[in-house]
N, C-alpha and C. Protein backbone atom coordinates (compact mmCIF):
# COMPACT_ATOMS: atom_id res chain seq x y z
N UNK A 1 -18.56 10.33 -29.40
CA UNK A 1 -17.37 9.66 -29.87
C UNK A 1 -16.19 10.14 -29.04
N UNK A 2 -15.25 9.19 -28.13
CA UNK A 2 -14.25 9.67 -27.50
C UNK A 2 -13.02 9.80 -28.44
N UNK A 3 -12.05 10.50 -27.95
CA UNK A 3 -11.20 11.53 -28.73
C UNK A 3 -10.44 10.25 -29.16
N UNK A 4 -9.84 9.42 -28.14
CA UNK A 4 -9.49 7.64 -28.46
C UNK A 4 -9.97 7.36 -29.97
N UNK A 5 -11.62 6.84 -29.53
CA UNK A 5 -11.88 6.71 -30.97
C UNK A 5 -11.33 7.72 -32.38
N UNK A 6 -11.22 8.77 -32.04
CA UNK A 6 -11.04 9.81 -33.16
C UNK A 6 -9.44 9.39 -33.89
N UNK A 7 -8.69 8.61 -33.00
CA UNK A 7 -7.33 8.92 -32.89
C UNK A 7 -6.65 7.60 -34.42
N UNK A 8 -6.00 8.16 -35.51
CA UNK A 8 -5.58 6.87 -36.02
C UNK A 8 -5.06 5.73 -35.50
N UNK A 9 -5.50 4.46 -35.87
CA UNK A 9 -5.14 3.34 -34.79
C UNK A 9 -3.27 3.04 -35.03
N UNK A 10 -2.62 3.38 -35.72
CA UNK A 10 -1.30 3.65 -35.63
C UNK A 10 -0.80 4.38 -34.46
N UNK A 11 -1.49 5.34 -33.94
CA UNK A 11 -1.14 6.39 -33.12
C UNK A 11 -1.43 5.36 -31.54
N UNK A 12 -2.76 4.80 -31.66
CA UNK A 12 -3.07 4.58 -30.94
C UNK A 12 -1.96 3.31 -30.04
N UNK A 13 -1.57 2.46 -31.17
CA UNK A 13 -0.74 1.99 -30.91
C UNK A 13 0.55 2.05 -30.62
N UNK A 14 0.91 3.17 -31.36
CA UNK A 14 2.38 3.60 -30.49
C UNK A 14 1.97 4.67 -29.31
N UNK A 15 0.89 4.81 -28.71
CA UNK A 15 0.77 5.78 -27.80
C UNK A 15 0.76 4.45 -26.60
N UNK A 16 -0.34 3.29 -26.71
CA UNK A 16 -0.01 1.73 -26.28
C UNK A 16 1.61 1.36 -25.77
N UNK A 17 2.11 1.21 -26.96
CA UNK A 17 3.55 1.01 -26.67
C UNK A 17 4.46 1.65 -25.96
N UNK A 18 4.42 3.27 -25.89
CA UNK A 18 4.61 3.71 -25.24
C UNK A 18 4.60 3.69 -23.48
N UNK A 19 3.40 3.92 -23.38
CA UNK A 19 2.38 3.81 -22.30
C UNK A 19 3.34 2.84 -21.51
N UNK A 20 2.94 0.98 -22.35
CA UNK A 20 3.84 0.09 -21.82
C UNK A 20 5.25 0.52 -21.20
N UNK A 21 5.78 0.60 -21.94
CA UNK A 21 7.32 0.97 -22.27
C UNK A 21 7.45 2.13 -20.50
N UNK A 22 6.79 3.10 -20.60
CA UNK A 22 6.78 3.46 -19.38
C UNK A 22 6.31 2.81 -18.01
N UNK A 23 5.40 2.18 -17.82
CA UNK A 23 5.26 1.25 -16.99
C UNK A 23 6.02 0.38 -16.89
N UNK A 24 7.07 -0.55 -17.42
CA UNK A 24 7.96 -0.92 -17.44
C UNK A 24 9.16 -0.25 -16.42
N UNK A 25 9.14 0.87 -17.08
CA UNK A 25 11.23 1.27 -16.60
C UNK A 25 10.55 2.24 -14.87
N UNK A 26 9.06 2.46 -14.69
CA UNK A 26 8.93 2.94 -13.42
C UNK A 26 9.10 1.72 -12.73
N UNK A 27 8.82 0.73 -12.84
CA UNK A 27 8.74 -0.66 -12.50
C UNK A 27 10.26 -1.08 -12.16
N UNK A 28 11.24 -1.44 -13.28
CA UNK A 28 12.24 -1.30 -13.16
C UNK A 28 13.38 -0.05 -12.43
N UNK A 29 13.01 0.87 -12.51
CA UNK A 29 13.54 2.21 -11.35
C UNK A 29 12.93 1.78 -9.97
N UNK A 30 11.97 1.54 -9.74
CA UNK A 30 11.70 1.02 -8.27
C UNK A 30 12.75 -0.10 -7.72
N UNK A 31 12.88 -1.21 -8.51
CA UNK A 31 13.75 -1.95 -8.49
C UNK A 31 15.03 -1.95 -8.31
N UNK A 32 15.62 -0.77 -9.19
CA UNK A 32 16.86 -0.17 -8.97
C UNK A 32 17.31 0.32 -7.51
N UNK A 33 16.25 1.36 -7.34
CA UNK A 33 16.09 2.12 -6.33
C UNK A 33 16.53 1.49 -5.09
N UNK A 34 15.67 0.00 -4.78
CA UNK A 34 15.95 -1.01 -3.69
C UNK A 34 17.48 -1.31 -3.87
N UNK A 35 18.03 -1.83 -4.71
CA UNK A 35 19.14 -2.24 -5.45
C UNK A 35 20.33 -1.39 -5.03
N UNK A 36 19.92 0.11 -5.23
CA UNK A 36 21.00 1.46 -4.66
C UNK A 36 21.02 0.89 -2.97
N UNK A 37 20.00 1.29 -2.75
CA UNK A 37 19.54 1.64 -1.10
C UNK A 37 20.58 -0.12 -0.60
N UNK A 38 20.26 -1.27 -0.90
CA UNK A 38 20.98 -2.19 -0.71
C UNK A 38 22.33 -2.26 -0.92
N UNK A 39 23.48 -1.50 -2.05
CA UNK A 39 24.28 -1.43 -2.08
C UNK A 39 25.02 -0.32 -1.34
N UNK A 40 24.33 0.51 -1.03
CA UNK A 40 25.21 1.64 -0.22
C UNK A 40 24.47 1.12 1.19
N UNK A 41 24.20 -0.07 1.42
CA UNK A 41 24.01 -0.59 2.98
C UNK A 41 24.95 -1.32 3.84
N UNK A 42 25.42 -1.84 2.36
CA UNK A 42 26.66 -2.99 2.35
C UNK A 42 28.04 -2.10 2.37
N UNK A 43 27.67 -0.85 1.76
CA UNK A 43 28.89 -0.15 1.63
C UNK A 43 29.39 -0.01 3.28
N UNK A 44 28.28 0.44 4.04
CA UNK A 44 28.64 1.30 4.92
C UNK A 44 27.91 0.23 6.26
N UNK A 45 27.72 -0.88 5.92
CA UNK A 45 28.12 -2.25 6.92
C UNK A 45 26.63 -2.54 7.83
N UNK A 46 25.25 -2.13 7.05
CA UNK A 46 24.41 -2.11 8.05
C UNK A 46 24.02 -3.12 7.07
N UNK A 47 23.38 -4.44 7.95
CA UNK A 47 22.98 -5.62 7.48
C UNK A 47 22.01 -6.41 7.39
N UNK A 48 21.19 -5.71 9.19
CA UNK A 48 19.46 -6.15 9.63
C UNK A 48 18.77 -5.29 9.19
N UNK A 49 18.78 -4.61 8.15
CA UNK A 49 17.74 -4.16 7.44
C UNK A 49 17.62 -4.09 6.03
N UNK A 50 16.64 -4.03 5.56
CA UNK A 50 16.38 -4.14 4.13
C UNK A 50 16.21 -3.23 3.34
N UNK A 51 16.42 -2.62 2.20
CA UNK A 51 16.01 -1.95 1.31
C UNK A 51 14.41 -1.70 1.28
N UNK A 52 13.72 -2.17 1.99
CA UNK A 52 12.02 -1.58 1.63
C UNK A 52 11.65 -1.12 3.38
N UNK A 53 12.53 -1.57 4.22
CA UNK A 53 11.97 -0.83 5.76
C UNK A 53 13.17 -0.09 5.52
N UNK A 54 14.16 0.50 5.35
CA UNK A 54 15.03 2.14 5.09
C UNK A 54 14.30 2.94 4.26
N UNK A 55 13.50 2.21 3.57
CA UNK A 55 12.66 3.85 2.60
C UNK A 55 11.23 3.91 3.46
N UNK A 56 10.81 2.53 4.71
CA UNK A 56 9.91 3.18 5.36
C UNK A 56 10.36 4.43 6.18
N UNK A 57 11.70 4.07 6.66
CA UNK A 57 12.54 4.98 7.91
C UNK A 57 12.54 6.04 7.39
N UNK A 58 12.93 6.41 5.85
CA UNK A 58 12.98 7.99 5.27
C UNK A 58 11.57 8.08 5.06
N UNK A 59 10.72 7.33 4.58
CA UNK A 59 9.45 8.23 4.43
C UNK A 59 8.76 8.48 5.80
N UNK A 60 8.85 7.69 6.26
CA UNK A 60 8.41 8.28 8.02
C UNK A 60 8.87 9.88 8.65
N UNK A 61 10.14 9.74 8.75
CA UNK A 61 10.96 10.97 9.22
C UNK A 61 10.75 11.29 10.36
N UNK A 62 10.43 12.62 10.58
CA UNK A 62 10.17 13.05 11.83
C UNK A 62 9.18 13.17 12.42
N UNK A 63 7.96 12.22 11.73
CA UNK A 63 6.38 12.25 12.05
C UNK A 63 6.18 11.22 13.04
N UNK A 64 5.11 10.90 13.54
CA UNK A 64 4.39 9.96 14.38
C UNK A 64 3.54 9.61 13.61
N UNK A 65 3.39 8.14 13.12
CA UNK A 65 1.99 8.09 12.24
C UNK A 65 1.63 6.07 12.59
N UNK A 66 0.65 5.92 12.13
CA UNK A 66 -0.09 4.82 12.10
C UNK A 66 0.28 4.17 10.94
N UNK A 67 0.11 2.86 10.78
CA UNK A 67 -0.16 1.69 9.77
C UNK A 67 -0.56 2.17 8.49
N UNK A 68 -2.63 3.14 9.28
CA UNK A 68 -3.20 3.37 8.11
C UNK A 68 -2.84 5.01 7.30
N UNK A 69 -1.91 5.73 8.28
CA UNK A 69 -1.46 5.99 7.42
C UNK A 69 -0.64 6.61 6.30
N UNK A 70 0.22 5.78 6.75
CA UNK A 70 1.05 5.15 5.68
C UNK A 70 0.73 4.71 4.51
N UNK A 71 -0.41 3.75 4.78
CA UNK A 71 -1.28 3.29 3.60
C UNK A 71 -1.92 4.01 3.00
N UNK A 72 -2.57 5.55 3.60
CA UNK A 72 -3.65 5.72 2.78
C UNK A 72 -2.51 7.17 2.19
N UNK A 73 -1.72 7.48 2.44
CA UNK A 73 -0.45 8.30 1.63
C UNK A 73 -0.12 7.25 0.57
N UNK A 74 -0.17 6.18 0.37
CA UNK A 74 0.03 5.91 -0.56
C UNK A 74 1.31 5.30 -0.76
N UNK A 75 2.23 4.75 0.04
CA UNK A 75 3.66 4.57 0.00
C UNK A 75 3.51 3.04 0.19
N UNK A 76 2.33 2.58 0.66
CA UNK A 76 2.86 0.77 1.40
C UNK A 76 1.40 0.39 1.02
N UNK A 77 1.43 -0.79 0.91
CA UNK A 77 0.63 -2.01 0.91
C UNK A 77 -0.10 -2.17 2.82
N UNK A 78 -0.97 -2.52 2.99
CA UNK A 78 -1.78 -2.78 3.94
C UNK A 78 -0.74 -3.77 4.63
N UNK A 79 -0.71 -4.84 4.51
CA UNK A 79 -0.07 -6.13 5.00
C UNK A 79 1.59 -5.92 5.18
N UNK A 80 2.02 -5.54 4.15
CA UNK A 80 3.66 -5.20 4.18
C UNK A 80 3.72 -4.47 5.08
N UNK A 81 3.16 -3.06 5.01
CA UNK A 81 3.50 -1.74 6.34
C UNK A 81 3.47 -2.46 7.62
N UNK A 82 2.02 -3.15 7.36
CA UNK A 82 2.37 -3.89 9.18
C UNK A 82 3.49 -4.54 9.65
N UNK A 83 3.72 -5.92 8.59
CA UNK A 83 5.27 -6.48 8.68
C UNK A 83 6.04 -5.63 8.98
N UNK A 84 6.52 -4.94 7.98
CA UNK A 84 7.09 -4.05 8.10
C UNK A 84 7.79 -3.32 9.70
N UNK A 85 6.52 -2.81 10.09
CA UNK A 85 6.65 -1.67 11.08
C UNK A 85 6.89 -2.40 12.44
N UNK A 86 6.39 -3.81 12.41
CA UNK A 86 6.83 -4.99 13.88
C UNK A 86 8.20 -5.13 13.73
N UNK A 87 8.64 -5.73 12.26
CA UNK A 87 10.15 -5.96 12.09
C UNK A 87 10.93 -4.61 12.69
N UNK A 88 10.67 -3.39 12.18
CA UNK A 88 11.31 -2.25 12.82
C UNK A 88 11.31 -2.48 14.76
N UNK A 89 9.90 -2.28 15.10
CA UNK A 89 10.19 -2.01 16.23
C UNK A 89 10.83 -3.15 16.60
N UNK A 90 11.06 -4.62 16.90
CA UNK A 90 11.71 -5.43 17.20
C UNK A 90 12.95 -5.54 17.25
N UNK A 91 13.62 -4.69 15.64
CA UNK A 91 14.50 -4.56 15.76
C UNK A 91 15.16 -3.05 16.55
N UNK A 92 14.59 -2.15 17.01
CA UNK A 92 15.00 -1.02 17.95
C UNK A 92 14.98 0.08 16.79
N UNK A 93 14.49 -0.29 16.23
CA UNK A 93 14.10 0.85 15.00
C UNK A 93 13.40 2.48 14.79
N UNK A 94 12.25 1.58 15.87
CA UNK A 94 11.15 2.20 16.00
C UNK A 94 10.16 2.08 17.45
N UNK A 95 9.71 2.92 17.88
CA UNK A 95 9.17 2.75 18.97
C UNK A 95 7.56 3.15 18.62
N UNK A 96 6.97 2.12 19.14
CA UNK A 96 4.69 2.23 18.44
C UNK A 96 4.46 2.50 20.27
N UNK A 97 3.60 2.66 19.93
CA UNK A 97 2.69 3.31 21.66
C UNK A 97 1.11 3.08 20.61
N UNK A 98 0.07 2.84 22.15
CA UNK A 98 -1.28 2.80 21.78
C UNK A 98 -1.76 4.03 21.47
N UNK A 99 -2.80 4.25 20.83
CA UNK A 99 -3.09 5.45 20.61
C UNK A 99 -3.89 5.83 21.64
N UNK A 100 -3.64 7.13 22.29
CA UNK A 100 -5.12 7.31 23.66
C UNK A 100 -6.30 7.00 23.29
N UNK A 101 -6.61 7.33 22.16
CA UNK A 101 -8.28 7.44 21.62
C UNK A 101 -9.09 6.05 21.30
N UNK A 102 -7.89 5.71 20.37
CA UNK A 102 -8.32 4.70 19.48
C UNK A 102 -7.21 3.52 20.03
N UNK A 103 -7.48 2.65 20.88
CA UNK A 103 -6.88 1.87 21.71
C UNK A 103 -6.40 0.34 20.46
N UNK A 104 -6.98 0.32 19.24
CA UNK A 104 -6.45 -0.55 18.40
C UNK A 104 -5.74 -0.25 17.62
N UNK A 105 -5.59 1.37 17.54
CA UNK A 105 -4.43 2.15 16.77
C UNK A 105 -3.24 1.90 17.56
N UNK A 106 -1.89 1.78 16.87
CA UNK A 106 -0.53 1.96 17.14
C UNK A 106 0.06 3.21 16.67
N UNK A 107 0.58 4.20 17.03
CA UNK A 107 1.48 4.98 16.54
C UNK A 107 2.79 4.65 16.49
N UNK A 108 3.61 5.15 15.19
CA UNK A 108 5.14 5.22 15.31
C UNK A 108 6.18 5.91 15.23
N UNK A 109 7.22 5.71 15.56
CA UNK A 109 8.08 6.92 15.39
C UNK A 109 9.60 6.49 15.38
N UNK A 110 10.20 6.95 15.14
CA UNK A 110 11.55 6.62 14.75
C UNK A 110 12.33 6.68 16.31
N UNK A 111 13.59 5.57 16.44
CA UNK A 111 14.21 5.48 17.41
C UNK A 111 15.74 6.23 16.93
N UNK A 112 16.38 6.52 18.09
CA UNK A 112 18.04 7.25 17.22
C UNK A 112 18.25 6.30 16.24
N UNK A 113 18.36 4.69 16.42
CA UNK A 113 18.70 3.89 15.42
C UNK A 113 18.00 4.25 14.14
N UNK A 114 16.73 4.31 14.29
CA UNK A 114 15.82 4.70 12.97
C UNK A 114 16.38 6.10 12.51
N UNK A 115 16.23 6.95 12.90
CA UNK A 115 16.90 8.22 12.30
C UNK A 115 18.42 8.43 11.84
N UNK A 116 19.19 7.44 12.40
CA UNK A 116 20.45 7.11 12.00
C UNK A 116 20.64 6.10 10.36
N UNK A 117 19.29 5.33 10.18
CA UNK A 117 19.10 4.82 8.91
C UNK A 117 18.48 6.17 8.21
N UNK A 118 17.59 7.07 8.85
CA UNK A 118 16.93 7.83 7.92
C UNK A 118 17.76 8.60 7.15
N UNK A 119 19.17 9.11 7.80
CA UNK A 119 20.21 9.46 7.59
C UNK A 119 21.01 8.89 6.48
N UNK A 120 21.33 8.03 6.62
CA UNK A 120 21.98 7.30 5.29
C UNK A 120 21.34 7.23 4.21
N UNK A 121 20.10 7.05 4.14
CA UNK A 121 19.49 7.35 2.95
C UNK A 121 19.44 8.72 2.34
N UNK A 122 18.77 9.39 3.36
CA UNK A 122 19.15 11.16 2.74
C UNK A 122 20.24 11.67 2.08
N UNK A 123 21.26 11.20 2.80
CA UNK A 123 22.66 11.73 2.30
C UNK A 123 22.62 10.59 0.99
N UNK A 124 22.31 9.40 0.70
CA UNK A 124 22.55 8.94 -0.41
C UNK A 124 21.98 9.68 -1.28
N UNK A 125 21.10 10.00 -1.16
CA UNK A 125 19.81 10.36 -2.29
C UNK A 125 20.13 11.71 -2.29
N UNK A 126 20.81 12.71 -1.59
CA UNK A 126 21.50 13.79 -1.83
C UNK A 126 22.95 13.78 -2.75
N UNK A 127 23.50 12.81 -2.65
CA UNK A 127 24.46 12.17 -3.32
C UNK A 127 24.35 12.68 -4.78
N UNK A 128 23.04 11.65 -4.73
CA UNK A 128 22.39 11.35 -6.53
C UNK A 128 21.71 12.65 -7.16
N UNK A 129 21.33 13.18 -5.93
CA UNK A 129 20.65 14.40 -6.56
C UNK A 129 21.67 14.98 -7.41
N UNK A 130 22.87 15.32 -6.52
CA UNK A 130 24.25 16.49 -6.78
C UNK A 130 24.75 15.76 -7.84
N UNK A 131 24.88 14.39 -7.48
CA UNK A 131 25.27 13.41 -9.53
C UNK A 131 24.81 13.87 -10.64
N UNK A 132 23.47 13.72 -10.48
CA UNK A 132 22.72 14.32 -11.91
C UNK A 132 22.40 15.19 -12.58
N UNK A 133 22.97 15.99 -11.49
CA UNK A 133 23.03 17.21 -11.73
C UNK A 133 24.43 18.16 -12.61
N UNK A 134 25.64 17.22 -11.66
CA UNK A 134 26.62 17.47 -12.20
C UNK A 134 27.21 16.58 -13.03
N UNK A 135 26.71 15.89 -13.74
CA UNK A 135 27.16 14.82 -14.47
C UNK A 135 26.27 15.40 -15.86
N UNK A 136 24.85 16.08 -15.64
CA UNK A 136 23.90 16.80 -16.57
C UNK A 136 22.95 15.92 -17.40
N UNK A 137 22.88 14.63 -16.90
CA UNK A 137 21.89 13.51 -16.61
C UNK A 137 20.70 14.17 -16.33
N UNK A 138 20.12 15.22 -15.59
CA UNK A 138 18.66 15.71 -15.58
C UNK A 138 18.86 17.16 -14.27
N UNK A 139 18.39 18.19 -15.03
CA UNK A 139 18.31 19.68 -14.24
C UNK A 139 17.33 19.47 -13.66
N UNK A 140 16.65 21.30 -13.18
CA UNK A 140 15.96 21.32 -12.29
C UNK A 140 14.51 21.39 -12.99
N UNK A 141 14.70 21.87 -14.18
CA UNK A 141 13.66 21.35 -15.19
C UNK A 141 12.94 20.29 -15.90
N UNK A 142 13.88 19.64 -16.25
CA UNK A 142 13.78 18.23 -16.43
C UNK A 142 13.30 17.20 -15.24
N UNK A 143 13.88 17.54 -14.02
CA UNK A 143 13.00 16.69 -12.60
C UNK A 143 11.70 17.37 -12.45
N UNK A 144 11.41 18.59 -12.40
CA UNK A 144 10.46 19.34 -12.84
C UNK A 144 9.11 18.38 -13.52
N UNK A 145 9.57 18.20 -14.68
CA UNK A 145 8.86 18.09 -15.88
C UNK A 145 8.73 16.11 -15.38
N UNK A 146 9.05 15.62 -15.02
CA UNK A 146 9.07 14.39 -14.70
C UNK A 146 7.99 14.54 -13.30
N UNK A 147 8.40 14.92 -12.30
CA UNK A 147 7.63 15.04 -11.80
C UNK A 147 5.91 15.31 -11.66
N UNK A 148 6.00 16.50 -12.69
CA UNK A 148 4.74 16.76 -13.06
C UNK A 148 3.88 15.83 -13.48
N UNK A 149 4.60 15.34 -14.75
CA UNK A 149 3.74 14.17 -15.42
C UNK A 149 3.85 12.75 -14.78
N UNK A 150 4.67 12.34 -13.35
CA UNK A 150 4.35 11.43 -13.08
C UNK A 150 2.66 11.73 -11.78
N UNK A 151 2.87 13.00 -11.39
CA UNK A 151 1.65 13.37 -10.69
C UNK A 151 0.68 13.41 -11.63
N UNK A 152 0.34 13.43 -12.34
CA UNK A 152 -0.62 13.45 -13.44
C UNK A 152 -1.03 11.97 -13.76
N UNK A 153 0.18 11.26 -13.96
CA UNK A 153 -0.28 9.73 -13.55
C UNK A 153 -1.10 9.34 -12.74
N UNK A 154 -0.61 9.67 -11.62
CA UNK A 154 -0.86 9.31 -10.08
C UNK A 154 -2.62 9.51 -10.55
N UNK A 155 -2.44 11.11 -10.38
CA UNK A 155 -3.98 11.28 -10.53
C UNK A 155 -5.04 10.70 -11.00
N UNK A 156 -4.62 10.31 -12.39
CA UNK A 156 -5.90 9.53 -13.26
C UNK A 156 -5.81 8.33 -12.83
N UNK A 157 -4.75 7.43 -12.09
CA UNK A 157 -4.75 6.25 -11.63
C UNK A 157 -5.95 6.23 -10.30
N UNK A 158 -5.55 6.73 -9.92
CA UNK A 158 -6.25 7.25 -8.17
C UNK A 158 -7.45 7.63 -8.58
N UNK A 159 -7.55 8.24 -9.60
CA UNK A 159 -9.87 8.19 -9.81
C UNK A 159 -10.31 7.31 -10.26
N UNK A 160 -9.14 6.42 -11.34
CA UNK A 160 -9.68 5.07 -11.81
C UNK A 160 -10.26 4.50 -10.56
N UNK A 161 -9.34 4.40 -9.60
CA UNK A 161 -9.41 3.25 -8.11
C UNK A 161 -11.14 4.20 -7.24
N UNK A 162 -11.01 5.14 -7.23
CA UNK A 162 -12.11 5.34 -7.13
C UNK A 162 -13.61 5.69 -7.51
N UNK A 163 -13.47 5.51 -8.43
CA UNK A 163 -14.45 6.15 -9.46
C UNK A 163 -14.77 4.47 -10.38
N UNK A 164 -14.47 3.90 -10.08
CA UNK A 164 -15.12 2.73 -11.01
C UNK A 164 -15.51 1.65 -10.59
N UNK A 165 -14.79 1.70 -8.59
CA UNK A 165 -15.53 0.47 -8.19
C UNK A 165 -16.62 0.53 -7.24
């Protein structure tokens, strides 16, 4: 008998609702997130790029990496990263080279332009850090404790994906 079963179905259902309710506002915070990154773009007058290739530019950073991965970290979609990473280099973003080995691999890496976006984001998101901090919206405990349990998410999501198909 799983512990589920054991559980009163009242519980079960506001543990349901819950559940929802969180999937929801991560859903909606992603959204936001784009929403920030787009408004402090406009603030500060940069226009050919988008809110989802500036959080490729910060999650990239100072690495050299491939398509796959990107993908298999877990940050992009297969199809988008590629878009994605052409739109960059086209636009002087980013500079790809073949890989010596693997001649169908691309590597990438950030151009001054790209690190000059990676920049604006950092300092935004340093911004927000120092906000919430001093505004007392969420400590170092509380990000802490969020953190944790969204890795804990992650986790049981990520064995579902492998472990069942």
């Amino acid at each position: 008998m799983s512990m589920h079963s054991r559980m009163p179905e009242a519980h079960q259902h506001s543990f349901m609702g819950g559940y929802l309710e969180a999937l929801a506002l991560v859903e909606r915070l992603h959204r936001l997130l784009l929403d920030v990154i787009k408004d402090e773009f406009e603030r500060v007058g940069v226009i050919d790029i988008n809110a989802v290739q500036a959080l490729l530019l910060f999650n990239i950073g100072e690495n050299e990496v491939t398509a796959g991965e990107l993908k298999s970290r877990g940050y992009y979609q297969g199809s988008n990263v590629s878009y994605n990473l052409k739109k960059l280099v086209e636009m002087g973003y980013m500079h790809h080279q073949r890989c010596e080995i693997d001649r169908r691999s691309v590597r990438v890496r950030l151009t001054q332009k790209g690190r000059d976006i990676r920049d604006v984001v950092a300092k935004l998101f340093a911004r927000h850090a120092d906000g919430l901090q001093e505004k007392g919206v969420l400590g170092a405990e509380g990000i802490e404790t969020i953190t944790h349990s969204l890795r804990r998410v992650e986790r049981y999501w990520t064995d579902q994906i492998r472990y069942i198909y």
